[in-house]
C-alpha atoms as a PDB file:
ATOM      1  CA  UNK A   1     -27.998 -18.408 -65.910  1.00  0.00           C
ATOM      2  CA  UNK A   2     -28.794 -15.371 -64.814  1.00  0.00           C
ATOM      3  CA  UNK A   3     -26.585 -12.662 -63.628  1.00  0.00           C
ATOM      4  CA  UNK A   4     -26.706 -11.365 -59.710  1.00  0.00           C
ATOM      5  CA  UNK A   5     -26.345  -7.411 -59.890  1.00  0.00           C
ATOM      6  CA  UNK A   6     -26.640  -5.382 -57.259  1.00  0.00           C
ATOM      7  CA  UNK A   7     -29.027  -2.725 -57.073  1.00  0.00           C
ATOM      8  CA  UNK A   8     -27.710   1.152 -57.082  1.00  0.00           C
ATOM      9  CA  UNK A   9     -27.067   1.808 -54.135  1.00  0.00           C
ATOM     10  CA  UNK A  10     -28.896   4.677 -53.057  1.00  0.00           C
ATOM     11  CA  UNK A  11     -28.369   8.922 -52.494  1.00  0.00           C
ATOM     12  CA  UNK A  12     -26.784   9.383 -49.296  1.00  0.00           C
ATOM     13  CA  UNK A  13     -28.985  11.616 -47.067  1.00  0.00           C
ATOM     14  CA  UNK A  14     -26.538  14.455 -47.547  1.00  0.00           C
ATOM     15  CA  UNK A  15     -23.471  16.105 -48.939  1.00  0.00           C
ATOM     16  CA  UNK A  16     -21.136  15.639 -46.030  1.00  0.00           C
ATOM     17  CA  UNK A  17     -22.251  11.319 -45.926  1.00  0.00           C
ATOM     18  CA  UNK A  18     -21.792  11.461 -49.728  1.00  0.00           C
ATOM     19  CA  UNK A  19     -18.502  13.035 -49.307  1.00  0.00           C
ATOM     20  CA  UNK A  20     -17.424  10.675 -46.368  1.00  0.00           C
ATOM     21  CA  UNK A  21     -18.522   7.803 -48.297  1.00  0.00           C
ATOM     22  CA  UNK A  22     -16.391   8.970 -51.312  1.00  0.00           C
ATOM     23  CA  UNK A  23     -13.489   9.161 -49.529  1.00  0.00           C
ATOM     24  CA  UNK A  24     -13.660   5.741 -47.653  1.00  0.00           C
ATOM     25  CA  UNK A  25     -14.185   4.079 -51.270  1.00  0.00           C
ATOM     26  CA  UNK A  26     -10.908   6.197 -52.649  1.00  0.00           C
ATOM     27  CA  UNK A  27      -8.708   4.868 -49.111  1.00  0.00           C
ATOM     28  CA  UNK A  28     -10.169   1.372 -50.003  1.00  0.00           C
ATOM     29  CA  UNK A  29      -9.232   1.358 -53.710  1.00  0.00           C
ATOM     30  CA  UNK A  30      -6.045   2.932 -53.363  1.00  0.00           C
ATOM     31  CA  UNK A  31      -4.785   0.424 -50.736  1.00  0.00           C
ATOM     32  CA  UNK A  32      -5.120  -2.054 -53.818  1.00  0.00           C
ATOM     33  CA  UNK A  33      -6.402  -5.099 -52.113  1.00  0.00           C
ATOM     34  CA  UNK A  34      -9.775  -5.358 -53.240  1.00  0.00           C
ATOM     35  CA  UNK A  35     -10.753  -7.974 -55.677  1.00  0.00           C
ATOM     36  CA  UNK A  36     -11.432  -6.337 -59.207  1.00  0.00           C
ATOM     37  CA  UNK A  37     -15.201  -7.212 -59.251  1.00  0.00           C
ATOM     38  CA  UNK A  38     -15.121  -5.013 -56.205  1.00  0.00           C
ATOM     39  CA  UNK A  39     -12.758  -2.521 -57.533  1.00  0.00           C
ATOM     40  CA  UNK A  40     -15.475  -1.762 -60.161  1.00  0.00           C
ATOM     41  CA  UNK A  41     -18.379  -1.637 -57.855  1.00  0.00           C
ATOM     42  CA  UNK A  42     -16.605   0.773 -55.422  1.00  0.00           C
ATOM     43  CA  UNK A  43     -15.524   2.521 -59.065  1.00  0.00           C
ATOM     44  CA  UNK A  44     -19.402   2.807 -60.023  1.00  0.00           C
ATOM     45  CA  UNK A  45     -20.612   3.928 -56.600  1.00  0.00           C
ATOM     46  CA  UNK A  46     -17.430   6.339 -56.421  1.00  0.00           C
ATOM     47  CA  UNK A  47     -18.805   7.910 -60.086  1.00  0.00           C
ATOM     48  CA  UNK A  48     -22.404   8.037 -58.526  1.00  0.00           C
ATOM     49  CA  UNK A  49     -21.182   9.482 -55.523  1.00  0.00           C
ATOM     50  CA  UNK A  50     -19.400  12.653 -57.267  1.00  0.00           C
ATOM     51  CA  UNK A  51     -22.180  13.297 -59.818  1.00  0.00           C
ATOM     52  CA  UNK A  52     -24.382  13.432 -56.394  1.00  0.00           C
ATOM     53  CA  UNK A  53     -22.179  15.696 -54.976  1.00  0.00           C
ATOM     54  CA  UNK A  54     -21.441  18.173 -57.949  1.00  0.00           C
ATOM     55  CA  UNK A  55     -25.900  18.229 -58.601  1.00  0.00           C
ATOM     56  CA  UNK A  56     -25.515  19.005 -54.511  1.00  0.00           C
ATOM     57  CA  UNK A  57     -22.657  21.722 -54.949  1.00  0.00           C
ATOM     58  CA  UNK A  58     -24.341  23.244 -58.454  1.00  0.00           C
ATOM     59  CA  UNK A  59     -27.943  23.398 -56.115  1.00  0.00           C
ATOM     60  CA  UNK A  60     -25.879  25.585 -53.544  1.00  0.00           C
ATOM     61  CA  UNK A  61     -24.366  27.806 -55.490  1.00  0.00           C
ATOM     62  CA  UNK A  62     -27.674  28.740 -57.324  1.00  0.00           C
ATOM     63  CA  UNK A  63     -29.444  29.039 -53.866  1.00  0.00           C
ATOM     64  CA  UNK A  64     -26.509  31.826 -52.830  1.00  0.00           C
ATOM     65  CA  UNK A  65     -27.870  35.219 -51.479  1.00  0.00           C
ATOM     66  CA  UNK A  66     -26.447  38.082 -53.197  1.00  0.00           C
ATOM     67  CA  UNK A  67     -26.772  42.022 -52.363  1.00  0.00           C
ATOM     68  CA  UNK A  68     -28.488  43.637 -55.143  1.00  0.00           C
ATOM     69  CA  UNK A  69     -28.416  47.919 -53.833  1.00  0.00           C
ATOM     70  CA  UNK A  70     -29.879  47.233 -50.094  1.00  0.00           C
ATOM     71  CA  UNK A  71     -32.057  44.156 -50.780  1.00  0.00           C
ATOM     72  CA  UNK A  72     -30.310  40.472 -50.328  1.00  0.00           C
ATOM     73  CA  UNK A  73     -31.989  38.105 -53.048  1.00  0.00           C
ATOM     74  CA  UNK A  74     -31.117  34.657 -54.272  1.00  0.00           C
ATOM     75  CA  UNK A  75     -28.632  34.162 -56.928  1.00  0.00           C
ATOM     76  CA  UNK A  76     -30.320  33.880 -60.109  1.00  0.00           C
ATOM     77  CA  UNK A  77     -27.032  33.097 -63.124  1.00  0.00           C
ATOM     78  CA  UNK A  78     -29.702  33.998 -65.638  1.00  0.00           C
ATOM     79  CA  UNK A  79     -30.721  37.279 -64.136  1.00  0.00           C
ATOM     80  CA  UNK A  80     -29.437  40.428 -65.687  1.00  0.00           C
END
């Protein structure tokens, strides 16, 4: 018989969703009712969720404007 997975859920439309989502699954899981099928889905989408936000948070911080003499340009960590 075959088994019934969900699908991956998908990429919240942005960081603050992502980040509101994360913390509902942490208030769920650490009330400790949930079944533990459930606690390992809302474990899985928790992991998805803060690999989302750290790609969102590493994007950010490699889009920051930084004064070079006069001129404002974007952060480039390569750049010398």
């Amino acid at each position: 018989m075959a088994e019934n997975k969900p699908s991956p859920a998908a990429d919240p439309a942005t960081f603050e969703l992502a980040l509101e989502e994360l913390e509902a699954i942490v208030a769920r899981m650490e009330d400790g009712k949930l079944p533990l099928e459930e606690s390992l889905a809302a474990y899985q989408r928790g992991a998805q969720l803060i690999r989302y936000c750290e790609s969102k948070l590493t994007d950010a911080q490699a889009r920051i404007a930084v004064l070079d003499g006069d001129t404002l340009r974007d952060f480039t960590p390569d750049a010398k």
